[in-house]
C-alpha atoms as a PDB file:
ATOM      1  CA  UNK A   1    -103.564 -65.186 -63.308  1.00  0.00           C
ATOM      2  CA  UNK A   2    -102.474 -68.706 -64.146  1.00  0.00           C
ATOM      3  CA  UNK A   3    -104.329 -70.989 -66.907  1.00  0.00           C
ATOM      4  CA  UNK A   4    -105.083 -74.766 -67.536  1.00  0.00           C
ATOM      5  CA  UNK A   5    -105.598 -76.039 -70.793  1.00  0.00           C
ATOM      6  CA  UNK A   6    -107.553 -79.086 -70.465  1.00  0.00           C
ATOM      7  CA  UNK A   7    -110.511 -81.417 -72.376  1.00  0.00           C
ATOM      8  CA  UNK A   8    -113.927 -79.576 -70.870  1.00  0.00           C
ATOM      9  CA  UNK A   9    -116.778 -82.074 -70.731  1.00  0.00           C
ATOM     10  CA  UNK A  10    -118.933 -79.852 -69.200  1.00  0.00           C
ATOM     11  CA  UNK A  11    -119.702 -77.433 -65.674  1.00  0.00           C
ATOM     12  CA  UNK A  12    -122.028 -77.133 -62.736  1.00  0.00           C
ATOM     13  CA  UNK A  13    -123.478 -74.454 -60.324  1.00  0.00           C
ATOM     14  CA  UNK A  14    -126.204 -75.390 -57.620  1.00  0.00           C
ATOM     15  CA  UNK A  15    -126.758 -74.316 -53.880  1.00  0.00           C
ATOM     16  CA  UNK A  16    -129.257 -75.631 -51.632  1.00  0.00           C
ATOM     17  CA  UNK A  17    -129.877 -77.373 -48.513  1.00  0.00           C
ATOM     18  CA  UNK A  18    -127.688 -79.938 -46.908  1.00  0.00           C
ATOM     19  CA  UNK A  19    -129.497 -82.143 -44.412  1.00  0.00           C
ATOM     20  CA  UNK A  20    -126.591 -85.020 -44.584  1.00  0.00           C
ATOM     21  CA  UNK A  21    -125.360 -83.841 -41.241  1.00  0.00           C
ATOM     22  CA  UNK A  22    -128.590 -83.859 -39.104  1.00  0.00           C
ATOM     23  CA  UNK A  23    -129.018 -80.042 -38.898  1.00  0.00           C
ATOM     24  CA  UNK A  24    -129.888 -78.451 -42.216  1.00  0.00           C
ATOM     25  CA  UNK A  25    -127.128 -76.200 -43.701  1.00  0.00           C
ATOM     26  CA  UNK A  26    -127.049 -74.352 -46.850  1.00  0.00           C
ATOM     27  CA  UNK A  27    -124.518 -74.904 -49.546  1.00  0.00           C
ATOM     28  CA  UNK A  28    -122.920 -73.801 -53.004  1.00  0.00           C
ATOM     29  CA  UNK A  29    -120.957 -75.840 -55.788  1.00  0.00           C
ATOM     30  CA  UNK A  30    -119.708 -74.668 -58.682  1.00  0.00           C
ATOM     31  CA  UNK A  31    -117.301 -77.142 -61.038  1.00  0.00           C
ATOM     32  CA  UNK A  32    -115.690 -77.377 -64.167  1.00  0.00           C
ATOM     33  CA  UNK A  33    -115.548 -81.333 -65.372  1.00  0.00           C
ATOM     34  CA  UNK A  34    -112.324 -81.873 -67.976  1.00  0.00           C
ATOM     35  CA  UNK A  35    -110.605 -85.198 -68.801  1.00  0.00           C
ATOM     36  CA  UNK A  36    -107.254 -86.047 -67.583  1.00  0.00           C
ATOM     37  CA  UNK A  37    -105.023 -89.064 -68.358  1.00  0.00           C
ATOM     38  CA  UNK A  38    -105.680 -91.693 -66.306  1.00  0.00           C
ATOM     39  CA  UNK A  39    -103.102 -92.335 -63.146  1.00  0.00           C
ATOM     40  CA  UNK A  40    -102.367 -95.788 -61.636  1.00  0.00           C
ATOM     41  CA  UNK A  41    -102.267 -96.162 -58.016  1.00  0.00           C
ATOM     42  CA  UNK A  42     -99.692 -98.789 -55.992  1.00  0.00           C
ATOM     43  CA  UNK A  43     -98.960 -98.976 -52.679  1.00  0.00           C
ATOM     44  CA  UNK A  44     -97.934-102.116 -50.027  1.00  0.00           C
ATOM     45  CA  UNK A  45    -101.757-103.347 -50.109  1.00  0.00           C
ATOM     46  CA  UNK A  46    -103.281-101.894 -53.782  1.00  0.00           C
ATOM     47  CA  UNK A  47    -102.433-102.419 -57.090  1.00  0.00           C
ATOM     48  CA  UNK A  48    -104.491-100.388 -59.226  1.00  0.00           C
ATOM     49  CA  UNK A  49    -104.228-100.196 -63.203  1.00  0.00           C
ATOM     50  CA  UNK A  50    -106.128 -97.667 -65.118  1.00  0.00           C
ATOM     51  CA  UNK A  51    -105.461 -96.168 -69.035  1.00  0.00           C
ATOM     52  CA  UNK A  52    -107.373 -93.779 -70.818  1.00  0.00           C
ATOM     53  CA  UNK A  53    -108.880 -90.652 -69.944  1.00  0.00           C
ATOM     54  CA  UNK A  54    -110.792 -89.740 -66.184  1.00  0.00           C
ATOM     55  CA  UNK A  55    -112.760 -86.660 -66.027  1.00  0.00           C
ATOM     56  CA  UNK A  56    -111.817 -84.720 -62.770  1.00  0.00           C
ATOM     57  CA  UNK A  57    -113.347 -81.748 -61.544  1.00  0.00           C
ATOM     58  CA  UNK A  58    -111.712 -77.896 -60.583  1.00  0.00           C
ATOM     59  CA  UNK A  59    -113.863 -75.483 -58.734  1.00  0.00           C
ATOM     60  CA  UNK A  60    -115.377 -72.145 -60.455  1.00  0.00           C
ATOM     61  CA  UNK A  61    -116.375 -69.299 -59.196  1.00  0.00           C
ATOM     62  CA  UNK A  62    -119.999 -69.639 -57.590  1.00  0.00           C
ATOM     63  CA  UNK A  63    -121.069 -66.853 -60.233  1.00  0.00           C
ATOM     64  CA  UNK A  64    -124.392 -67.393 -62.648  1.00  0.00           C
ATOM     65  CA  UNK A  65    -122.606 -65.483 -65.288  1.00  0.00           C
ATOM     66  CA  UNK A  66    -119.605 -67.493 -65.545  1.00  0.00           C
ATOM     67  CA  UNK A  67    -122.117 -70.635 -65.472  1.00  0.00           C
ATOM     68  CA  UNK A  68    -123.832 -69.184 -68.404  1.00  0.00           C
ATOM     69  CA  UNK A  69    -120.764 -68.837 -70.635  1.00  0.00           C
ATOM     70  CA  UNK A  70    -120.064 -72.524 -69.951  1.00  0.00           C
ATOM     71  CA  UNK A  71    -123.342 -73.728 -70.679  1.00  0.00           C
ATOM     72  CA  UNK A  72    -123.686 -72.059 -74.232  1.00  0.00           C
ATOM     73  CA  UNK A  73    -120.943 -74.355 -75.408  1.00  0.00           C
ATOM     74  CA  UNK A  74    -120.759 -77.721 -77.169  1.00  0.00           C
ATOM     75  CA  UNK A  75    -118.795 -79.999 -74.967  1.00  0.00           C
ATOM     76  CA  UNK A  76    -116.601 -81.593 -75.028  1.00  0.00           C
ATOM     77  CA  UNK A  77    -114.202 -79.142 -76.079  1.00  0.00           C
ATOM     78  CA  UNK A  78    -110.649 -77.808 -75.376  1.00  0.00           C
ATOM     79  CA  UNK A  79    -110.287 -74.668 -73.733  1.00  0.00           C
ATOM     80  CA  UNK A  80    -108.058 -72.721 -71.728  1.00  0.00           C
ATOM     81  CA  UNK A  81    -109.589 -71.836 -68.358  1.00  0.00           C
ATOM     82  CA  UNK A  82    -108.344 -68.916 -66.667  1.00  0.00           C
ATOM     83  CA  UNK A  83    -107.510 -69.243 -62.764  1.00  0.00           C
ATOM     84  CA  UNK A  84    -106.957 -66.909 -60.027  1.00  0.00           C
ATOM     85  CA  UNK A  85    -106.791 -67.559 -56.190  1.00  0.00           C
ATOM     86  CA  UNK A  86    -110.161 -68.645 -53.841  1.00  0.00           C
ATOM     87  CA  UNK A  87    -110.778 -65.801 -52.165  1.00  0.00           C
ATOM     88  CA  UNK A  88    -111.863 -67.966 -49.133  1.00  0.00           C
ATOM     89  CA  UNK A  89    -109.139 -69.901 -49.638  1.00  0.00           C
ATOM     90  CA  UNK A  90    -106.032 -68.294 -51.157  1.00  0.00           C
ATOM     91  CA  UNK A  91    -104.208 -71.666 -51.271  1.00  0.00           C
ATOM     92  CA  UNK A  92    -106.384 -72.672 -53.954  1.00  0.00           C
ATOM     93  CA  UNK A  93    -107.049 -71.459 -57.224  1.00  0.00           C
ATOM     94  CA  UNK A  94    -110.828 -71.159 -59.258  1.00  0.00           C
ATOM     95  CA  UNK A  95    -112.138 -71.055 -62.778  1.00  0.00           C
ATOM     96  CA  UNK A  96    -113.010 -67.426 -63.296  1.00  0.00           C
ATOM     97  CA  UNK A  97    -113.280 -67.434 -67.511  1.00  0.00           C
ATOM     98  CA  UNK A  98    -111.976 -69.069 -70.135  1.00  0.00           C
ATOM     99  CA  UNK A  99    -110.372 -68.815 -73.420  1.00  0.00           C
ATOM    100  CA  UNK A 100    -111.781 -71.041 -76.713  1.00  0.00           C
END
């Protein structure tokens, strides 16, 4: 189990059907939005300046229970989210809970 204590601004869950790609395919998302300082970006043909805060986005669990803990709360708020590895992709971790 690893954590992440971040700034939550809020979560989503939806599934559906993707017709982006020509032939329809179904899909699931499930995120957790925090903030995150903002980070500069410089290379041979950008120069790109940014301060304050950027809200990024770490994947949850597709599970309507963990989506209903989330959505009971008053964002934004701090919290410790608890991580463990994507079972469909143990190089990655997702939200699973979360500690106030």
């Amino acid at each position: 189990m690893t954590t992440l204590t971040v700034m939550v601004t809020g979560a989503v869950l939806g599934s559906g059907i993707s017709k982006k790609s020509g032939s329809p395919k179904p899909y699931q998302m499930a995120n957790v939005m925090y903030l995150a300082p903002s980070e500069s970006f410089q290379n041979d043909d950008h120069n790109i300046q940014r301060c304050g805060m950027q809200e990024k986005q770490i994947p949850m669990v597709f599970n309507q229970n963990v989506y209903a803990q989330f959505a009971q709360l008053s964002y934004p708020l701090q919290l410790q989210l608890i991580l463990e590895p994507d079972p469909s992709n143990p190089t990655r971790n997702v939200v699973v809970d979360f500690k106030e």
